[in-house]
C-alpha atoms as a PDB file:
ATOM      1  CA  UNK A   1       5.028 -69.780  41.114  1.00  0.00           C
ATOM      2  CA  UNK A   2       2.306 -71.481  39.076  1.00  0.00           C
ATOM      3  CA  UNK A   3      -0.657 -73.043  40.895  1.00  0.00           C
ATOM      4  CA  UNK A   4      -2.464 -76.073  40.228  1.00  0.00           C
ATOM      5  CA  UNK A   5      -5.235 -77.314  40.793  1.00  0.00           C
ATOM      6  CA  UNK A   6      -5.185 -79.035  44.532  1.00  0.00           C
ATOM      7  CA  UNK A   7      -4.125 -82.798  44.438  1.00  0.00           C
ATOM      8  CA  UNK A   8      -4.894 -85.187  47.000  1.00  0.00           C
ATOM      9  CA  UNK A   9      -1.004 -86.182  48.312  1.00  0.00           C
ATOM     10  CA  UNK A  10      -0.020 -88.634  50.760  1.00  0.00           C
ATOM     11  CA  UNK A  11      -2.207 -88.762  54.320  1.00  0.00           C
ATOM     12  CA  UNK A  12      -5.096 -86.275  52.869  1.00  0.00           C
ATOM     13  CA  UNK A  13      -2.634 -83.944  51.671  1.00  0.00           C
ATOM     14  CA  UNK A  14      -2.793 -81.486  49.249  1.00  0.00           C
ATOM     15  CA  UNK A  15      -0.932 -80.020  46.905  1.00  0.00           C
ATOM     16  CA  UNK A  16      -1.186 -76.094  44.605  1.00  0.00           C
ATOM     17  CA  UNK A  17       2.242 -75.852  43.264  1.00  0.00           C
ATOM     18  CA  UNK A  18       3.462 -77.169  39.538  1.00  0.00           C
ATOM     19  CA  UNK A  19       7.277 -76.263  40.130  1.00  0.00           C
ATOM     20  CA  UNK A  20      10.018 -75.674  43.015  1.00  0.00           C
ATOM     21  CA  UNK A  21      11.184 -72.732  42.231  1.00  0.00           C
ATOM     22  CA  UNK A  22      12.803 -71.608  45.858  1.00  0.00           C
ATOM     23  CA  UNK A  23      11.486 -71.956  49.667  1.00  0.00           C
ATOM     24  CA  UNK A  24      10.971 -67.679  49.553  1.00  0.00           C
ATOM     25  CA  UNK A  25       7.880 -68.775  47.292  1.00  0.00           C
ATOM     26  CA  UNK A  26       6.493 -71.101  49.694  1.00  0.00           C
ATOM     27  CA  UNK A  27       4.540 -71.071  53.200  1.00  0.00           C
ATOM     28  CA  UNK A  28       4.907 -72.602  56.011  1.00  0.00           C
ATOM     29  CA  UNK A  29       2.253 -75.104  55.568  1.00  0.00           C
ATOM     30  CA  UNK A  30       3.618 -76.378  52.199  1.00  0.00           C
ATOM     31  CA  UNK A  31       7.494 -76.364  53.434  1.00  0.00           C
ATOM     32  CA  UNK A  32       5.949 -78.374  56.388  1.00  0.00           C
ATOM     33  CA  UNK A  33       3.868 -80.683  53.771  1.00  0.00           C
ATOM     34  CA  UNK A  34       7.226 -81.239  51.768  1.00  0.00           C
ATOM     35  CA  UNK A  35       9.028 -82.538  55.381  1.00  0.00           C
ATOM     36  CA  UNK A  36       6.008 -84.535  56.567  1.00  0.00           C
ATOM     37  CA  UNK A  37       6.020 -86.198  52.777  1.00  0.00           C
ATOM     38  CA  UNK A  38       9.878 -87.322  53.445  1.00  0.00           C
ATOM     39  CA  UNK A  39       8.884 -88.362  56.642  1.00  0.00           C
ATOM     40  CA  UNK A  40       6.882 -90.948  54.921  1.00  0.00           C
ATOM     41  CA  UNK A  41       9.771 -91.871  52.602  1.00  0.00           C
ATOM     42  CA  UNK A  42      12.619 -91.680  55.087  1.00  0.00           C
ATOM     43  CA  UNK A  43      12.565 -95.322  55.844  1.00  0.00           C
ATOM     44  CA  UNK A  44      11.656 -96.604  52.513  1.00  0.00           C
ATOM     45  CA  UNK A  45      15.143 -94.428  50.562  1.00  0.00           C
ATOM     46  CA  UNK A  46      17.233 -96.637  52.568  1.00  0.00           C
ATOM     47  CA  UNK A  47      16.411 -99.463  51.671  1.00  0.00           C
ATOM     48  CA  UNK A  48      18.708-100.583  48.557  1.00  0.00           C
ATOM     49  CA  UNK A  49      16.864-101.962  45.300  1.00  0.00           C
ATOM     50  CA  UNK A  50      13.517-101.319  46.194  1.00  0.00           C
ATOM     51  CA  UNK A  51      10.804 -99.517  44.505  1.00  0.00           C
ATOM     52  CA  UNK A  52       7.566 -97.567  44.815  1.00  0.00           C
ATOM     53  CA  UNK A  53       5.303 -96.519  41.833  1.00  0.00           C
ATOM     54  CA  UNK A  54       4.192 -93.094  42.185  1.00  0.00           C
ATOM     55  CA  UNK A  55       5.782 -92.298  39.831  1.00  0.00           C
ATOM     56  CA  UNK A  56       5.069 -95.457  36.915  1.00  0.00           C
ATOM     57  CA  UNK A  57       5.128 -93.986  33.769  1.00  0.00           C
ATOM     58  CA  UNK A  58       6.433 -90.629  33.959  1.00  0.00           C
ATOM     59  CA  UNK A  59       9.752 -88.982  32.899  1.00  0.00           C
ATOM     60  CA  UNK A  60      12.090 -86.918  34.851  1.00  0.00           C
ATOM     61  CA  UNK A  61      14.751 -84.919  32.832  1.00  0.00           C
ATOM     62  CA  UNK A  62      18.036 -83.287  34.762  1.00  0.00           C
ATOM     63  CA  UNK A  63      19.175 -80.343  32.638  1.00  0.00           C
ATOM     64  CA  UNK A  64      22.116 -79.425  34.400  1.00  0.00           C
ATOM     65  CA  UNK A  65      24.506 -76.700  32.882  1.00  0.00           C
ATOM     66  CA  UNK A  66      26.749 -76.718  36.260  1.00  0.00           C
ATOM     67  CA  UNK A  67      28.882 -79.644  37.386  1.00  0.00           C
ATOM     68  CA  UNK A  68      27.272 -81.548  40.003  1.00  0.00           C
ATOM     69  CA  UNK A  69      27.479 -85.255  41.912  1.00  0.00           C
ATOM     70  CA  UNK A  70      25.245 -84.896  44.690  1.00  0.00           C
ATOM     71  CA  UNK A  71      22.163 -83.038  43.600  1.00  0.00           C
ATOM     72  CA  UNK A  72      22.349 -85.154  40.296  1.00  0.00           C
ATOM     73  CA  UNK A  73      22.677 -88.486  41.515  1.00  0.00           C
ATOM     74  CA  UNK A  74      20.148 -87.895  44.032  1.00  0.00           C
ATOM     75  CA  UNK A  75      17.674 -86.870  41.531  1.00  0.00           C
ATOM     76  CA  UNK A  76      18.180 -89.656  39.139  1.00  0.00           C
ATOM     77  CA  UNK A  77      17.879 -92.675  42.400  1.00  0.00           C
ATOM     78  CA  UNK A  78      14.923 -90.655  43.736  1.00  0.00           C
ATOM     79  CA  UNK A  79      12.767 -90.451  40.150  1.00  0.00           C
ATOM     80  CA  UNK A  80      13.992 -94.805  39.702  1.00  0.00           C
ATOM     81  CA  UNK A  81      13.335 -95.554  43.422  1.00  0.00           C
ATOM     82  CA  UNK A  82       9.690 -94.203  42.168  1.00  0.00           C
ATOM     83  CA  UNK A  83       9.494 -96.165  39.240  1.00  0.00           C
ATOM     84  CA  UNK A  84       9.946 -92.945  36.778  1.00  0.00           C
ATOM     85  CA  UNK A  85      12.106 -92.994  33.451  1.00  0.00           C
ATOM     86  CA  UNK A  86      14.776 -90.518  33.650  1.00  0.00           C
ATOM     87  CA  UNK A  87      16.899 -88.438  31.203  1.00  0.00           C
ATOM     88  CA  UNK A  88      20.149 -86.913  32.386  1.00  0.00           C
ATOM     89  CA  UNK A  89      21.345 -83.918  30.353  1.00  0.00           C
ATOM     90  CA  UNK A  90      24.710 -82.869  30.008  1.00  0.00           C
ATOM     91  CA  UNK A  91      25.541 -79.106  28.549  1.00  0.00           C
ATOM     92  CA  UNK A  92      28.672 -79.619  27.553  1.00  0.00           C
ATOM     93  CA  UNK A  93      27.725 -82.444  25.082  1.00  0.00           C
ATOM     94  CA  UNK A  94      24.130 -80.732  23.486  1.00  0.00           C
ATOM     95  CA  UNK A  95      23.275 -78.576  20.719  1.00  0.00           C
ATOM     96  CA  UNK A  96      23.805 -75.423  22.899  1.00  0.00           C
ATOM     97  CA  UNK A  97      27.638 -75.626  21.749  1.00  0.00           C
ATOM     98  CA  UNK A  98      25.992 -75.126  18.261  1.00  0.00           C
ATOM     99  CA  UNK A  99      24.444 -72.149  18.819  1.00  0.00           C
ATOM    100  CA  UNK A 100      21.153 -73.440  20.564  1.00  0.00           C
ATOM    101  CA  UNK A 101      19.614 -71.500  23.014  1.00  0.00           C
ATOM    102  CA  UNK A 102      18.914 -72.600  26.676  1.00  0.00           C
ATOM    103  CA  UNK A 103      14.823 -72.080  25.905  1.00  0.00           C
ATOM    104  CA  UNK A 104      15.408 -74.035  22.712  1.00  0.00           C
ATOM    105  CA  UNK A 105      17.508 -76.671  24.326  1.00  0.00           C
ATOM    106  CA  UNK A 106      14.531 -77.081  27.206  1.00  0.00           C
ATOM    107  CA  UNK A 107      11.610 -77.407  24.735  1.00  0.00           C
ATOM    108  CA  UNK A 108      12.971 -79.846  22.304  1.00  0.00           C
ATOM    109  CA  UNK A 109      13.984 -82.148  25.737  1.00  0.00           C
ATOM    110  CA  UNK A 110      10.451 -81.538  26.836  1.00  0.00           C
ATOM    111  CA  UNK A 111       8.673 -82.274  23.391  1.00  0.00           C
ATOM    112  CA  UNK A 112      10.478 -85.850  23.889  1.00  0.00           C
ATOM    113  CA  UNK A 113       7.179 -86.394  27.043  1.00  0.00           C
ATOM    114  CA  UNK A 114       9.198 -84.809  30.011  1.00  0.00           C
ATOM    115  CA  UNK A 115       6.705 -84.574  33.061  1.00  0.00           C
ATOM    116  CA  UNK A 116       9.500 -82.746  35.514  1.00  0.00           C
ATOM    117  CA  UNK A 117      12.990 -80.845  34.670  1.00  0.00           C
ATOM    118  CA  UNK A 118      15.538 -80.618  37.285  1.00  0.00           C
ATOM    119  CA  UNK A 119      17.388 -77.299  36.241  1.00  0.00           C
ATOM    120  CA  UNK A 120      20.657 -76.394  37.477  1.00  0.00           C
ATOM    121  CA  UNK A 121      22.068 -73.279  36.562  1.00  0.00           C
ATOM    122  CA  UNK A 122      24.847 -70.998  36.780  1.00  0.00           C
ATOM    123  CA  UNK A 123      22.517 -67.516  36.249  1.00  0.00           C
ATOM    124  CA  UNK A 124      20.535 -66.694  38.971  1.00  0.00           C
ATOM    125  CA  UNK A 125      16.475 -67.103  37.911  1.00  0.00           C
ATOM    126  CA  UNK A 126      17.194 -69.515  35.169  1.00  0.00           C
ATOM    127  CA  UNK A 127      14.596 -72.086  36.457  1.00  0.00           C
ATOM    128  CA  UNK A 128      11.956 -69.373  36.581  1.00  0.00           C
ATOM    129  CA  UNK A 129      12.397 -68.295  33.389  1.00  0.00           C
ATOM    130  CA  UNK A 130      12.400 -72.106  32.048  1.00  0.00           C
ATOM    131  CA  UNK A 131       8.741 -72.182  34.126  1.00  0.00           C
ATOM    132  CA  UNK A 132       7.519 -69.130  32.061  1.00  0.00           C
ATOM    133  CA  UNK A 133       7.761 -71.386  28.695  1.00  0.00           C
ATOM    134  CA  UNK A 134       7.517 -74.925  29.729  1.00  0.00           C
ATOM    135  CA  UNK A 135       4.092 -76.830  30.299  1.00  0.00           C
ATOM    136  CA  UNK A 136       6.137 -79.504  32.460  1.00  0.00           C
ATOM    137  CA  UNK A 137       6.868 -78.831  35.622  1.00  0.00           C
ATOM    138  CA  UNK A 138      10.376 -77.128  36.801  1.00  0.00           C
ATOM    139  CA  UNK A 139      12.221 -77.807  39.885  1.00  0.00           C
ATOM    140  CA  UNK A 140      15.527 -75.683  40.640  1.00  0.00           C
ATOM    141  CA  UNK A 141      18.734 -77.682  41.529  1.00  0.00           C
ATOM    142  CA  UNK A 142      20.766 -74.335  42.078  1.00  0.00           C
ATOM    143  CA  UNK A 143      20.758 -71.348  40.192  1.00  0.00           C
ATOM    144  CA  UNK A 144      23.592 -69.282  40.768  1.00  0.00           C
ATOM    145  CA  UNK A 145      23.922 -67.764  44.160  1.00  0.00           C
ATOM    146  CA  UNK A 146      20.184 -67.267  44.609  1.00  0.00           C
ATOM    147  CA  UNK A 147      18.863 -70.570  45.569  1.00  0.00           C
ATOM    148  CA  UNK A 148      18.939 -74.631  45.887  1.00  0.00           C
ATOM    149  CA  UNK A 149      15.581 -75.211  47.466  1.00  0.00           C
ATOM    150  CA  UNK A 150      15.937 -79.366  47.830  1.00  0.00           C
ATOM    151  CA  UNK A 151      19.055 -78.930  49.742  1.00  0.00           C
ATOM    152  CA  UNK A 152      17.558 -75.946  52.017  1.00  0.00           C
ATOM    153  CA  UNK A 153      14.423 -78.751  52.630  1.00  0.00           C
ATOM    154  CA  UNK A 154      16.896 -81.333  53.045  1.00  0.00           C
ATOM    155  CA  UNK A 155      18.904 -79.552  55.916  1.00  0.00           C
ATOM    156  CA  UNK A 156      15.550 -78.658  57.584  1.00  0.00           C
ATOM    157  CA  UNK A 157      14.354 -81.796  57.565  1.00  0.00           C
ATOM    158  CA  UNK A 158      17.748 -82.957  59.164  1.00  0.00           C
ATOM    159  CA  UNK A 159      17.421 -80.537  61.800  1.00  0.00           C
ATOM    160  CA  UNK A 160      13.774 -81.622  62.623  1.00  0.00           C
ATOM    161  CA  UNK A 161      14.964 -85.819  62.411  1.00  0.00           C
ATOM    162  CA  UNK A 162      17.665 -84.743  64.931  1.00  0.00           C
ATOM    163  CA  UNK A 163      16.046 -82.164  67.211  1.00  0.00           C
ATOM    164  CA  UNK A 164      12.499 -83.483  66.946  1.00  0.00           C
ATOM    165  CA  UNK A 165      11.271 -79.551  65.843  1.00  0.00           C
ATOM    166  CA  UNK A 166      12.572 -76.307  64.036  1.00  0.00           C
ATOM    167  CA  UNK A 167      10.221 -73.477  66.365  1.00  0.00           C
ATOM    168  CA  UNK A 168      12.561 -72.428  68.647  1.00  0.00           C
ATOM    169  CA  UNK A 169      15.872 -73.545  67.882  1.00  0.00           C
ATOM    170  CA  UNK A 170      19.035 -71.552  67.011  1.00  0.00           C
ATOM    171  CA  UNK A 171      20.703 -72.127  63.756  1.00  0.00           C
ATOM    172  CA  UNK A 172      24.070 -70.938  62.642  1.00  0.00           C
ATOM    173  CA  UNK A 173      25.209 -70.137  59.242  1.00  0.00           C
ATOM    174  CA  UNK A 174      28.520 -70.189  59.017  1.00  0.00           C
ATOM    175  CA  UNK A 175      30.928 -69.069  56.720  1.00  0.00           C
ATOM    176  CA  UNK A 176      30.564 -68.085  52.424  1.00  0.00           C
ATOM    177  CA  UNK A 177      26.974 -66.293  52.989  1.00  0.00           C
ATOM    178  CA  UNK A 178      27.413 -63.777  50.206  1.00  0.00           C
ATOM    179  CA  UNK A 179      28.201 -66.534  47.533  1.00  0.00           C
ATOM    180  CA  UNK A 180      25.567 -69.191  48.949  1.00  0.00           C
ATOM    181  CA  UNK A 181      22.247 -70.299  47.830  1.00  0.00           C
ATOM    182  CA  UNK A 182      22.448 -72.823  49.819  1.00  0.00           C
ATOM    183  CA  UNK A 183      22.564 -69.974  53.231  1.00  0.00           C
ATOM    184  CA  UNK A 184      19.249 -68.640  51.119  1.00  0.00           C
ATOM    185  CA  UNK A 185      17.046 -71.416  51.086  1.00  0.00           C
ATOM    186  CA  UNK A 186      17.927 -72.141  54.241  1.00  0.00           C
ATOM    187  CA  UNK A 187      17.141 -68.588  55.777  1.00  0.00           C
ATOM    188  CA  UNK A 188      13.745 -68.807  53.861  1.00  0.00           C
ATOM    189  CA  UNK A 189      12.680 -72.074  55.477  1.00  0.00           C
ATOM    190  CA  UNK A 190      13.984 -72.367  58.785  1.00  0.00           C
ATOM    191  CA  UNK A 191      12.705 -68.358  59.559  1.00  0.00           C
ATOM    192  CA  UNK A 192       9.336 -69.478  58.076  1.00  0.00           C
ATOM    193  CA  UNK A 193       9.730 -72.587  60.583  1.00  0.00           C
ATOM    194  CA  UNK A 194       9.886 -70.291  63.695  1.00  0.00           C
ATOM    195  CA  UNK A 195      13.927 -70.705  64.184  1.00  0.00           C
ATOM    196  CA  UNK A 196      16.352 -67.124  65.211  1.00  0.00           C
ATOM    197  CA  UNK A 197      19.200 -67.669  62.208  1.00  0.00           C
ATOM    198  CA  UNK A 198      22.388 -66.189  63.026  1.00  0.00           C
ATOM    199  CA  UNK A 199      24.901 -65.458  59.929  1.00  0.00           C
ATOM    200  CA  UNK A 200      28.780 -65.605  60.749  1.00  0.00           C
ATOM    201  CA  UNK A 201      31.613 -65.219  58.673  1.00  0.00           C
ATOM    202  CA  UNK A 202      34.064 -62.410  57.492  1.00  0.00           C
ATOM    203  CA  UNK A 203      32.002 -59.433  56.757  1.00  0.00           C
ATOM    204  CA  UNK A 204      33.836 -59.382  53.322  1.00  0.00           C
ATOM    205  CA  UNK A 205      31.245 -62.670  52.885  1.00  0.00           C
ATOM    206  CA  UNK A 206      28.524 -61.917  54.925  1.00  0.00           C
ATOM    207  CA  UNK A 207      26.539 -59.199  52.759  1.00  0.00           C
ATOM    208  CA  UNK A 208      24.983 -55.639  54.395  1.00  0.00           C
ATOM    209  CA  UNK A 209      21.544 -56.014  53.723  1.00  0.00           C
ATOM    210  CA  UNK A 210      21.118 -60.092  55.350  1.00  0.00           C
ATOM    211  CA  UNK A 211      18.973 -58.434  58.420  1.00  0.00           C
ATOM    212  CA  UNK A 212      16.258 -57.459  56.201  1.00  0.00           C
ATOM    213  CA  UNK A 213      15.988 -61.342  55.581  1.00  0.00           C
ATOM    214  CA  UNK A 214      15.322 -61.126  59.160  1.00  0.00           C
ATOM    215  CA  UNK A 215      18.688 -62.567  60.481  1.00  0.00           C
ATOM    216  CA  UNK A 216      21.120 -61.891  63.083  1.00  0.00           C
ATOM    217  CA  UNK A 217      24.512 -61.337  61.504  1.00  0.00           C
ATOM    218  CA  UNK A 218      27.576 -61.685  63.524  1.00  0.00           C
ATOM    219  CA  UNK A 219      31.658 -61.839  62.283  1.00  0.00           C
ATOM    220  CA  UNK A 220      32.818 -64.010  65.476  1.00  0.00           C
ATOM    221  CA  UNK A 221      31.913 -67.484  65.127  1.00  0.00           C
ATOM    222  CA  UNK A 222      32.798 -67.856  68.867  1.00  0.00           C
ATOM    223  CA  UNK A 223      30.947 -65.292  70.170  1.00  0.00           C
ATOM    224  CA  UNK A 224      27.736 -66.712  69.004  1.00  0.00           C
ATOM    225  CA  UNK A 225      28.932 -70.809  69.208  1.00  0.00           C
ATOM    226  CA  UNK A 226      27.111 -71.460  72.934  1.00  0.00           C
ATOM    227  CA  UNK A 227      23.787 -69.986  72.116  1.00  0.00           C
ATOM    228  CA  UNK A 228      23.630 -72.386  68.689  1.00  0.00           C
ATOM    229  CA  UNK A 229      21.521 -75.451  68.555  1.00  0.00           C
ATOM    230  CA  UNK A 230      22.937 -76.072  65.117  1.00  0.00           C
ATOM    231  CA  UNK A 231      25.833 -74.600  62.902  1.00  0.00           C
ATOM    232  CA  UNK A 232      25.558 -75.418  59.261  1.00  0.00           C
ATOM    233  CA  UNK A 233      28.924 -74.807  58.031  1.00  0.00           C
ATOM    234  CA  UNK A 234      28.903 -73.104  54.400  1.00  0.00           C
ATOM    235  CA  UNK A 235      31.716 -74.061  51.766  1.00  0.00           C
ATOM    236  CA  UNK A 236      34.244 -71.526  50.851  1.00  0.00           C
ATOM    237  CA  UNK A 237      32.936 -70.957  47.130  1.00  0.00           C
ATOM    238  CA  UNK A 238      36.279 -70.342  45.748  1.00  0.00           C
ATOM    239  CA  UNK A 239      34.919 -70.993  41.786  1.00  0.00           C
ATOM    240  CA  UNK A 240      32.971 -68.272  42.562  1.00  0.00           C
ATOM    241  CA  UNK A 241      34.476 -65.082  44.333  1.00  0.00           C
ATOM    242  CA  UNK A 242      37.076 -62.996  43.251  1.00  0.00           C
ATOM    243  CA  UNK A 243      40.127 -63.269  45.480  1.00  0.00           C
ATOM    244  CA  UNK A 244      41.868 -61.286  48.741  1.00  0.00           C
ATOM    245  CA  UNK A 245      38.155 -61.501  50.407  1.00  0.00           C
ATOM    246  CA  UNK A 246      39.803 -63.070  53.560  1.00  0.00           C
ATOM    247  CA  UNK A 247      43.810 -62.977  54.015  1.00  0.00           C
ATOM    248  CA  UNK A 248      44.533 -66.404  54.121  1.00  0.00           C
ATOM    249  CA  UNK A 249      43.201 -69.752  54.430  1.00  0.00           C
ATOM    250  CA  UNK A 250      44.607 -70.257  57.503  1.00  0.00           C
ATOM    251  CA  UNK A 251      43.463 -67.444  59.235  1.00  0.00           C
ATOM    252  CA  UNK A 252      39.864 -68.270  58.203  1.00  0.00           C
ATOM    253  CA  UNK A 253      40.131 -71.965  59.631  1.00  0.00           C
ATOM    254  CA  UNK A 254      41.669 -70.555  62.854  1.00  0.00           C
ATOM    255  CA  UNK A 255      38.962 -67.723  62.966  1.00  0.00           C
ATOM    256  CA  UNK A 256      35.623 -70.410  61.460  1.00  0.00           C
ATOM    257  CA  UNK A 257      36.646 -73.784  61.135  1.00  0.00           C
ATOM    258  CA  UNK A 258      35.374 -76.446  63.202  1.00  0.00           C
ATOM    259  CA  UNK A 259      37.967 -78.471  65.105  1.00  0.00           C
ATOM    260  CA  UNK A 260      37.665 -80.183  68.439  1.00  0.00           C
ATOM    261  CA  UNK A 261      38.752 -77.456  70.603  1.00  0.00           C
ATOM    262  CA  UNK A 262      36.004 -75.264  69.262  1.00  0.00           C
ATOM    263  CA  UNK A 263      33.771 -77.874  69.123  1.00  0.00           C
ATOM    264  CA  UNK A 264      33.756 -78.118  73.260  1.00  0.00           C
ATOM    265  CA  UNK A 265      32.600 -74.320  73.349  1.00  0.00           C
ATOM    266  CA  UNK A 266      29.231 -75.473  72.092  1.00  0.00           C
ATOM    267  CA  UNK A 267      26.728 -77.153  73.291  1.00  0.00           C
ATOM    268  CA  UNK A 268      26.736 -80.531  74.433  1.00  0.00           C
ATOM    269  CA  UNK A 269      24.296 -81.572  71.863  1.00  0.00           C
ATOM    270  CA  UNK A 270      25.376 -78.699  69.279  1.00  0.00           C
ATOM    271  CA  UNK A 271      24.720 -80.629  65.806  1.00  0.00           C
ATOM    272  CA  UNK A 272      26.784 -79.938  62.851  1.00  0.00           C
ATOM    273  CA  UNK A 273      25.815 -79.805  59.583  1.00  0.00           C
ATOM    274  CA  UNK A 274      27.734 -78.848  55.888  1.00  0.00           C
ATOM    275  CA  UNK A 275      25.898 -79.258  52.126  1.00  0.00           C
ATOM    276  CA  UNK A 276      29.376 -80.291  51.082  1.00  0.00           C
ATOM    277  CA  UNK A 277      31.543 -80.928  49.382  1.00  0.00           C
ATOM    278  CA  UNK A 278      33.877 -80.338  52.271  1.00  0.00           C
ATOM    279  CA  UNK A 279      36.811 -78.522  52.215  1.00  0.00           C
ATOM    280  CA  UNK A 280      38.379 -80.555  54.670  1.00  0.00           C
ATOM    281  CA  UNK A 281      40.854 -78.545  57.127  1.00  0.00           C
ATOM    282  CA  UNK A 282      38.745 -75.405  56.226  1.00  0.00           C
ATOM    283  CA  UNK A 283      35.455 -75.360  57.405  1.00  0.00           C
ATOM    284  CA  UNK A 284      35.420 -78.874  59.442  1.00  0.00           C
ATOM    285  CA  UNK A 285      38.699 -80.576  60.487  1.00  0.00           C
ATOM    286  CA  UNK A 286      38.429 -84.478  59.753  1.00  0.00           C
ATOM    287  CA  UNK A 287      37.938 -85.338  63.151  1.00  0.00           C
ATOM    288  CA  UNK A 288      34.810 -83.530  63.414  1.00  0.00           C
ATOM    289  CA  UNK A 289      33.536 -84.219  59.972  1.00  0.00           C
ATOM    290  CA  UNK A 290      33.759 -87.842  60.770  1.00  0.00           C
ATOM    291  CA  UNK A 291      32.574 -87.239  64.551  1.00  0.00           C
ATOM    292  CA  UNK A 292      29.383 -87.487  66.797  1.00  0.00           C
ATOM    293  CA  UNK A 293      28.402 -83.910  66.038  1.00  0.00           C
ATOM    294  CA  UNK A 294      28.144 -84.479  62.387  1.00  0.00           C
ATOM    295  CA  UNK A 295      24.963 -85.246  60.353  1.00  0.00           C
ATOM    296  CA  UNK A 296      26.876 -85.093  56.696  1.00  0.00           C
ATOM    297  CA  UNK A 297      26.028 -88.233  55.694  1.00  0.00           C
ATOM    298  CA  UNK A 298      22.330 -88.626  57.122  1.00  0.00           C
ATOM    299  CA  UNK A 299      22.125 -85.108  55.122  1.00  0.00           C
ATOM    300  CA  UNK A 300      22.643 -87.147  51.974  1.00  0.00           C
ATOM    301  CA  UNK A 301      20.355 -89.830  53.166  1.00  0.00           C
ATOM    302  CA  UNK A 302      18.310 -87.308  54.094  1.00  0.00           C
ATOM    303  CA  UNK A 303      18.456 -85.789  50.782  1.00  0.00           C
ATOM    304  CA  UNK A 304      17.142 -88.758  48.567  1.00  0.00           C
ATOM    305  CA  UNK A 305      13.955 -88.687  51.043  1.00  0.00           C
ATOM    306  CA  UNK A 306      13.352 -85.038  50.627  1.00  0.00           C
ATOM    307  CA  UNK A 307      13.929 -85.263  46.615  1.00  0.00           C
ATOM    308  CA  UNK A 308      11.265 -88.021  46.058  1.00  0.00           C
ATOM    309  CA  UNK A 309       8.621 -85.791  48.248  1.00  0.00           C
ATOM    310  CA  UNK A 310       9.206 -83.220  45.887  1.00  0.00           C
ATOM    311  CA  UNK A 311       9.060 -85.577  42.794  1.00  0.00           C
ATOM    312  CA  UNK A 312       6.254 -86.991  43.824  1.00  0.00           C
ATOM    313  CA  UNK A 313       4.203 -83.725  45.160  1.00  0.00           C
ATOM    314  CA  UNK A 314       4.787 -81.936  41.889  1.00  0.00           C
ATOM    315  CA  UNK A 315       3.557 -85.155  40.094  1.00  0.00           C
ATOM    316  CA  UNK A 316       0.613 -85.151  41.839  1.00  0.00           C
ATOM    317  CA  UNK A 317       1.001 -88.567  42.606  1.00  0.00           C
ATOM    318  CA  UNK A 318      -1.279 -90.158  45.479  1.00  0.00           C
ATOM    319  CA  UNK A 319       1.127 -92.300  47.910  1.00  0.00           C
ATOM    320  CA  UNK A 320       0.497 -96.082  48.468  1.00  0.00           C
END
């Protein structure tokens, strides 16, 4: 990860990094400098039509080659609720069908005065390889099954909202581990944080080497549900795994979906988190999804918080 001169951020903050490459890169001060920045913005993102100008004159580019709502649209409202111009990129419509290549592609978009690229990418190091021939700064939206470092941030910084601290507390990952960035960036962070991570699923999706990422791994979900403070419940990545790695869907909502009965083995305050999209009936029955337990939808608030923290760290923009 490239390093910067230090920038004064926020409440005599500073700042080393140019891009956001994933949380493994990062220490525990900065991940905690990232969450104390959203702090500062968490009230301010919901509030509709207003605008701050940290970001006044610069331009934010999403290059995403993958389909994506969330990640995208919360990138785009994040770099406007700043004040920054923004360029949204899509693949499927550029020069790359042409013959272009993805360097190519980056450097033209950047030679048009991008400050910050949000890459998205189906091959795993794609945004560090953009970094290695960019001057502008690179932040990874998801690159392959390696990481998504905004949404691991943006589930920590749920978890801290809700709990009031990460040292301490037991987390759950549950479900699609093997085909999950998201379960990456979240191991990264929340172990750097001081929380014991547990890893559940079918061991067909839970991969042999996670306890050298210093992780508990465990294949029944109740077993492990009354020592959790938190489950965040992964998406079966079905675009992305080859099939027969569990027998039926059925069997794995019976064996690590969420529904109400299960839901009373945990914790009374057991909070329940899941990056989405849902597969509804799957991982979380509707009930749940939609219940007390849930945080899905302050995750999303959560997320346009945590996105202009990182926009406006890597900026180097001082906070009014």
């Amino acid at each position: 990860m490239s390093i910067d001169t230090a920038r004064p951020v926020g409440k005599s903050r500073t700042w080393h990094q140019r891009h956001l490459l994933g949380l493994e890169d990062l220490s525990r001060p900065e991940l905690e400098t990232i969450l104390d920045t959203a702090e500062e913005f968490a009230e301010f993102s919901q509030l509709p039509g207003q605008k701050r100008t940290e970001l006044k004159g610069k331009t934010v580019v999403n290059l995403f080659f993958e389909p994506s709502t969330r990640t995208r649209t919360s990138f785009s409202l994040a770099a406007r609720r700043l004040s920054a111009d923004t360029i949204d990129f899509t693949a499927s419509s550029s020069s790359l069908s042409k013959g272009e290549t993805f360097i190519d592609t980056a450097k033209n978009i950047e030679a048009m005065g991008a400050d910050l690229m949000v890459v998205r990418h189906s091959s795993p190091g794609a945004p560090y390889l953009l970094a290695r021939h960019l001057a502008c700064g690179v932040v990874n939206a998801g690159d392959g099954a390696h990481e998504h470092p905004t949404q691991g941030l943006l589930d920590v910084f749920t978890i801290r909202r809700a709990k009031g601290r990460i040292e301490g507390l037991t987390v759950g990952l549950v479900g699609d581990i093997a085909h999950s960035r998201v379960a990456r960036s979240n191991i990264h962070a929340l172990t750097k944080l001081g929380a014991k991570v547990i890893v559940c699923g079918p061991s067909t999706l839970v991969p042999p080497w996670m306890p050298q990422m210093g992780v508990e791994v465990a294949y029944c979900l109740d077993n492990i549900l009354p020592r959790c403070d938190v489950i965040n419940v992964l998406r079966i990545q079905f675009e992305r795994q080859r099939s027969g790695l569990f027998p039926s869907i059925r069997e794995y909502a019976d064996l690590f979906g969420f529904n109400n009965e299960r839901l009373r083995r945990g914790k009374p305050d057991l909070l329940l988190l899941a990056p989405g999209p849902i597969n509804r009936g799957v991982e979380l029955t509707p009930d749940v999804a939609d219940g007390p337990h849930s945080a899905v939808l302050q995750q999303v608030t959560n997320g346009l918080a945590v996105r202009m923290a990182v926009l406006t760290l890597l900026c180097g923009a001082s906070m009014g």
